[in-house]
N, C-alpha and C. Protein backbone atom coordinates (compact mmCIF):
# COMPACT_ATOMS: atom_id res chain seq x y z
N UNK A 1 -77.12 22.19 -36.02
CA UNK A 1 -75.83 22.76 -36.25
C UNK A 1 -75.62 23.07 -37.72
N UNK A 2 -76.74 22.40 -38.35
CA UNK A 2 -76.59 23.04 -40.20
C UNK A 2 -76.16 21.66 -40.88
N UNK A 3 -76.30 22.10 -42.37
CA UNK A 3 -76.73 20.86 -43.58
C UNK A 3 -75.33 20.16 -43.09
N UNK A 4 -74.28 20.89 -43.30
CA UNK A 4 -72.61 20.59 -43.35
C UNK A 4 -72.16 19.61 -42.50
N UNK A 5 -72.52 19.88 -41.19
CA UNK A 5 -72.18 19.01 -40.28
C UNK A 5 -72.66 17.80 -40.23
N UNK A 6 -74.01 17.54 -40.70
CA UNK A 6 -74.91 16.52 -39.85
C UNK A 6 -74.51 15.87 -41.31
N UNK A 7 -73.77 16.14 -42.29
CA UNK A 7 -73.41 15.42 -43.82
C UNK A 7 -72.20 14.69 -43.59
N UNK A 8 -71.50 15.50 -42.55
CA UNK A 8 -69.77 15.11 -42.31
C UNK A 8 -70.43 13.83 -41.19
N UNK A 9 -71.14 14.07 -40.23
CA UNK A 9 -71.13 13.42 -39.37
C UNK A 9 -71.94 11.68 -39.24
N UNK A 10 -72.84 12.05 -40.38
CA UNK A 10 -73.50 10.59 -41.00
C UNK A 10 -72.37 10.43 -42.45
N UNK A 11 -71.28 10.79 -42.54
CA UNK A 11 -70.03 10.09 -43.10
C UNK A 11 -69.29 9.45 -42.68
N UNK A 12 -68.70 10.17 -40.73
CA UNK A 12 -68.22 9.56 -40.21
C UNK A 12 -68.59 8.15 -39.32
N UNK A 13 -69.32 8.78 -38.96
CA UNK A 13 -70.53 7.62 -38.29
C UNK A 13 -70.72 5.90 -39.20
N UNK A 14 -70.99 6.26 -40.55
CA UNK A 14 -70.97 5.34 -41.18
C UNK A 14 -69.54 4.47 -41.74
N UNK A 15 -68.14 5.42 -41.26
CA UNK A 15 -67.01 4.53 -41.77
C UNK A 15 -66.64 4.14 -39.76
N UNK A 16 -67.08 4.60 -39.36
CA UNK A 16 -66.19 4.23 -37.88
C UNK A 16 -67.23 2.80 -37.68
N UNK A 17 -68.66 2.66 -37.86
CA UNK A 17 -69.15 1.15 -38.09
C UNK A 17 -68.90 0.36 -38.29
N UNK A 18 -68.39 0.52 -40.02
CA UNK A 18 -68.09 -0.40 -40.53
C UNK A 18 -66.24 -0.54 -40.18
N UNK A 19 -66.06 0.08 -39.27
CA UNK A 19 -64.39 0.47 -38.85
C UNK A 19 -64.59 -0.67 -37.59
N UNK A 20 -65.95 -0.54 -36.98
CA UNK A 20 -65.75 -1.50 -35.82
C UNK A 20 -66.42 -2.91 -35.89
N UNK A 21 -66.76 -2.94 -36.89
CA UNK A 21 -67.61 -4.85 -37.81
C UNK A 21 -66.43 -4.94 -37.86
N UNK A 22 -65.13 -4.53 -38.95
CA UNK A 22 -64.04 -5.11 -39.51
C UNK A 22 -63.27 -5.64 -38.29
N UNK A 23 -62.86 -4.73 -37.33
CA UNK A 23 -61.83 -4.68 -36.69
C UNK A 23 -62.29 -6.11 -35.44
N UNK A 24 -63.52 -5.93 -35.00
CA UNK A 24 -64.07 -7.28 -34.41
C UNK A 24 -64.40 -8.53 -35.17
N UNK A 25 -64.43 -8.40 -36.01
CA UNK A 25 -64.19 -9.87 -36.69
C UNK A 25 -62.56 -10.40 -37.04
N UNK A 26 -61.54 -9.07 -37.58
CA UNK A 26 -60.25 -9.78 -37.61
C UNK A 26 -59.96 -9.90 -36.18
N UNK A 27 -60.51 -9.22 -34.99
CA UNK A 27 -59.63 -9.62 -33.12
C UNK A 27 -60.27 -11.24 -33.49
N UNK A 28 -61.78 -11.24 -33.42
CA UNK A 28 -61.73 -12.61 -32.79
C UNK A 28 -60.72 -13.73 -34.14
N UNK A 29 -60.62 -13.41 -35.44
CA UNK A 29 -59.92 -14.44 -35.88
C UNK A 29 -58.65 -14.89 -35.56
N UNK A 30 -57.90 -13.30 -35.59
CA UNK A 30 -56.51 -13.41 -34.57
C UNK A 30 -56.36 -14.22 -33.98
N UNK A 31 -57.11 -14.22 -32.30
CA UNK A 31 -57.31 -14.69 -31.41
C UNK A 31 -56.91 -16.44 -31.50
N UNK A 32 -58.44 -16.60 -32.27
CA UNK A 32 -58.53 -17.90 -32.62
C UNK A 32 -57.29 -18.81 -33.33
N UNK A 33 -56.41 -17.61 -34.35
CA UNK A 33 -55.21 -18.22 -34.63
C UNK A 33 -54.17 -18.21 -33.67
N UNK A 34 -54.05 -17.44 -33.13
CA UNK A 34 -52.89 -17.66 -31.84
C UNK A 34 -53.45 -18.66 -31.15
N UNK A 35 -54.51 -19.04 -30.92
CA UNK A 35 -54.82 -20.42 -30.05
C UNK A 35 -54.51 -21.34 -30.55
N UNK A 36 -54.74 -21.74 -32.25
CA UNK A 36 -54.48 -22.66 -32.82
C UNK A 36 -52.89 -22.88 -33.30
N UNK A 37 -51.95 -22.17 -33.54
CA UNK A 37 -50.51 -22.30 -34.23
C UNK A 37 -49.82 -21.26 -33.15
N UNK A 38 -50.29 -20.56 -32.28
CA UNK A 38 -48.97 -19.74 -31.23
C UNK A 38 -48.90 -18.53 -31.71
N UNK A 39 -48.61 -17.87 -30.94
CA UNK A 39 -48.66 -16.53 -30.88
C UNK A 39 -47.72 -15.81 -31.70
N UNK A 40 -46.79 -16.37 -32.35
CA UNK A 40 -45.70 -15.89 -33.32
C UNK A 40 -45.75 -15.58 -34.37
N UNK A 41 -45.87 -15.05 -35.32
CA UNK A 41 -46.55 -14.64 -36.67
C UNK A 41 -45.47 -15.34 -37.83
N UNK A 42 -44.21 -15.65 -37.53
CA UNK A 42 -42.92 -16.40 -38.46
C UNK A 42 -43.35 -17.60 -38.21
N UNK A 43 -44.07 -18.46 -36.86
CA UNK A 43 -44.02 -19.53 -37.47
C UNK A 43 -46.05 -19.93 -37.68
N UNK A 44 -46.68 -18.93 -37.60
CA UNK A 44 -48.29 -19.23 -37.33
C UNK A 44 -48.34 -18.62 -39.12
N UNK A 45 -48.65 -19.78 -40.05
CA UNK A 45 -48.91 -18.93 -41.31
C UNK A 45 -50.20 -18.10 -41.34
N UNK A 46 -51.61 -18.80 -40.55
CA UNK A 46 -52.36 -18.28 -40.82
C UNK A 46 -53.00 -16.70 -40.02
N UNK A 47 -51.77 -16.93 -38.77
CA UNK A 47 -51.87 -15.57 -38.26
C UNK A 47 -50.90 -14.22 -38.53
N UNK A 48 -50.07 -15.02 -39.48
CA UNK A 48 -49.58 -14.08 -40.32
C UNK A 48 -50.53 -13.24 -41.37
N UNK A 49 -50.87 -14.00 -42.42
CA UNK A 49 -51.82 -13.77 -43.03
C UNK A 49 -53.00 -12.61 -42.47
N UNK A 50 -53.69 -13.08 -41.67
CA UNK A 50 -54.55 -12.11 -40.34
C UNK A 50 -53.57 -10.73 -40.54
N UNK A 51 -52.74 -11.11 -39.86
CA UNK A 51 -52.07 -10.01 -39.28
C UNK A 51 -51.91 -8.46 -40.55
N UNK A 52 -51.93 -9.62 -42.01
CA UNK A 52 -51.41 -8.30 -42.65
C UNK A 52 -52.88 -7.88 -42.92
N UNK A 53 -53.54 -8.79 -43.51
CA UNK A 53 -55.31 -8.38 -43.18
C UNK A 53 -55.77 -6.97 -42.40
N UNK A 54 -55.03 -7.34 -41.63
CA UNK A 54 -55.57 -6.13 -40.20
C UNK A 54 -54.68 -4.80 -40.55
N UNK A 55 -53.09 -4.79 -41.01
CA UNK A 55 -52.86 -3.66 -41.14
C UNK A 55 -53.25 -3.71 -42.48
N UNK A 56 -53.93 -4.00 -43.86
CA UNK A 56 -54.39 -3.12 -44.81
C UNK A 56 -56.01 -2.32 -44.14
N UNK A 57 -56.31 -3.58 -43.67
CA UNK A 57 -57.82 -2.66 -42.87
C UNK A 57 -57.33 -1.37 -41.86
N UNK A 58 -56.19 -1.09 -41.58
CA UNK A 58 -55.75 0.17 -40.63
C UNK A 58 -55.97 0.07 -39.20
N UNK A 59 -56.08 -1.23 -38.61
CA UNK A 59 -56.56 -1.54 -37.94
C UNK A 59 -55.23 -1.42 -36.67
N UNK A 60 -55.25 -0.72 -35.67
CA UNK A 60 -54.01 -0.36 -34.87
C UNK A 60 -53.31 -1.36 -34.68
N UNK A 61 -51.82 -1.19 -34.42
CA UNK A 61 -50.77 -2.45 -34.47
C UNK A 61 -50.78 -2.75 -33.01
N UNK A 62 -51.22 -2.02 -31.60
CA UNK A 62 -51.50 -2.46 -30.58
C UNK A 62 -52.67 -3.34 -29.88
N UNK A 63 -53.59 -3.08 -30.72
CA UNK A 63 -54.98 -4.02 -30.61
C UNK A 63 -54.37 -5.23 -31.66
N UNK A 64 -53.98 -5.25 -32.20
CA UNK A 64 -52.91 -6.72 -33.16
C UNK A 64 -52.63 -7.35 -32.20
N UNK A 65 -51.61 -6.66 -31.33
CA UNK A 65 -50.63 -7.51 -30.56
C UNK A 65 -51.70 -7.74 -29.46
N UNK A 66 -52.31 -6.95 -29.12
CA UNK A 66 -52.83 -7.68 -27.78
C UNK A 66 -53.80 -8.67 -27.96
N UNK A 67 -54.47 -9.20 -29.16
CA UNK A 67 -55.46 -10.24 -29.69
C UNK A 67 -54.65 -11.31 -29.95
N UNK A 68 -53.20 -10.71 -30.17
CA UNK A 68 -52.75 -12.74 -30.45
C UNK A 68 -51.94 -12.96 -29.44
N UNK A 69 -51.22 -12.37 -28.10
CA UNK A 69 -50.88 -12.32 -27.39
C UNK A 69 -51.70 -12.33 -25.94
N UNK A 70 -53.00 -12.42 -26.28
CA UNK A 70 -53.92 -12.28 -25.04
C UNK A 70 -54.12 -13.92 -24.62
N UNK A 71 -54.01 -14.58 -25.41
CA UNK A 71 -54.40 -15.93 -25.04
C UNK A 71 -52.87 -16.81 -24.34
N UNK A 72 -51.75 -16.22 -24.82
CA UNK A 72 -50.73 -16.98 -24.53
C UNK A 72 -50.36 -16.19 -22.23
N UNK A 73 -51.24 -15.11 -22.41
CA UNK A 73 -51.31 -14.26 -20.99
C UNK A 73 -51.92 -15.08 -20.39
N UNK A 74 -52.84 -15.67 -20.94
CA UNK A 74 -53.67 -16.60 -19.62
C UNK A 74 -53.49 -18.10 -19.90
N UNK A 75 -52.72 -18.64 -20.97
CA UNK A 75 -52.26 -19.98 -20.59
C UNK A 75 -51.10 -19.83 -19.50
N UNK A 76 -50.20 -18.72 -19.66
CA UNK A 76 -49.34 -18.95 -18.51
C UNK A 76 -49.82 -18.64 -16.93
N UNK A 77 -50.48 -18.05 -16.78
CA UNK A 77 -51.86 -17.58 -15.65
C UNK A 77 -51.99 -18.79 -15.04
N UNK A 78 -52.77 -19.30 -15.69
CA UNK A 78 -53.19 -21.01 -16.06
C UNK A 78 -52.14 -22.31 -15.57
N UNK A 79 -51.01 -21.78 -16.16
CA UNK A 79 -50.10 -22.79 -15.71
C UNK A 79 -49.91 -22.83 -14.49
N UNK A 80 -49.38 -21.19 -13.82
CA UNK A 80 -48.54 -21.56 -12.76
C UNK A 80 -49.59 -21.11 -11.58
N UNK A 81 -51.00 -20.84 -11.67
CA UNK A 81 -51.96 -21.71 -10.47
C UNK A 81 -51.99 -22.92 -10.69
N UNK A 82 -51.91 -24.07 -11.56
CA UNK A 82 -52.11 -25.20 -11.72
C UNK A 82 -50.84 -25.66 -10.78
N UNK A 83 -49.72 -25.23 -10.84
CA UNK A 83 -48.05 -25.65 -10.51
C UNK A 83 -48.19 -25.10 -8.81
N UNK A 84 -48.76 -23.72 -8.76
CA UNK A 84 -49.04 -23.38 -7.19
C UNK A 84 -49.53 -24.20 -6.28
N UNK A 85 -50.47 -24.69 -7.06
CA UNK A 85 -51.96 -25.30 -6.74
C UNK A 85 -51.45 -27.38 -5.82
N UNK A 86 -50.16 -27.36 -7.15
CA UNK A 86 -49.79 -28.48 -7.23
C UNK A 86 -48.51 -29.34 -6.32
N UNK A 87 -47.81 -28.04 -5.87
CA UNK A 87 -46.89 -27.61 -5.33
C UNK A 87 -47.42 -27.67 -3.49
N UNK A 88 -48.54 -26.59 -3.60
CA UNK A 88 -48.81 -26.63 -2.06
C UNK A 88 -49.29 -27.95 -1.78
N UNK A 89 -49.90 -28.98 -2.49
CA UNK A 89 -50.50 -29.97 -1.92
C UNK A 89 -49.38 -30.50 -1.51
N UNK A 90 -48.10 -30.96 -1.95
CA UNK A 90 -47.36 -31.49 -0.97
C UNK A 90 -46.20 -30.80 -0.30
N UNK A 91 -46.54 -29.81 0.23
CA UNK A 91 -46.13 -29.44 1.76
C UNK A 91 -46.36 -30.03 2.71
């Protein structure tokens, strides 16, 4: 397709990489902080911190929320088969 393109395209290629190293190492830290201090960013300092991490990296504010909010989805999951679970036995 010519010099131009294949110059633009090993430019882009090389920032969307290093666009997806960054962005998978701040999900799993996220993550790991919402497991450890809660999913709230006012009272989790260190997933505050993260959080602004991620928007100077440009990193979308919906993949944010769903990395520190994904873990509090399946403790409640978690809970109320445990409560279902706990519930039918004495019927």
């Amino acid at each position: 397709m010519g010099r131009a393109f294949e110059f633009r395209k090993a430019r882009k290629f090389k920032r969307w990489g290093n666009m997806a190293r960054v962005f998978t190492k701040l999900g799993k830290e996220i993550t790991i902080a919402a497991k450890q201090g809660g999913p709230e960013p006012e009272n989790n300092p260190r997933l505050r911190v993260l959080m602004q991490t991620a928007k100077k990296e440009n990193m979308p504010k919906d993949n944010v929320e769903r990395e520190a909010t994904s873990r509090q989805i399946r403790c409640r999951f978690f809970f109320l088969q445990r409560m279902f679970h706990v519930f039918y036995l004495f019927l």
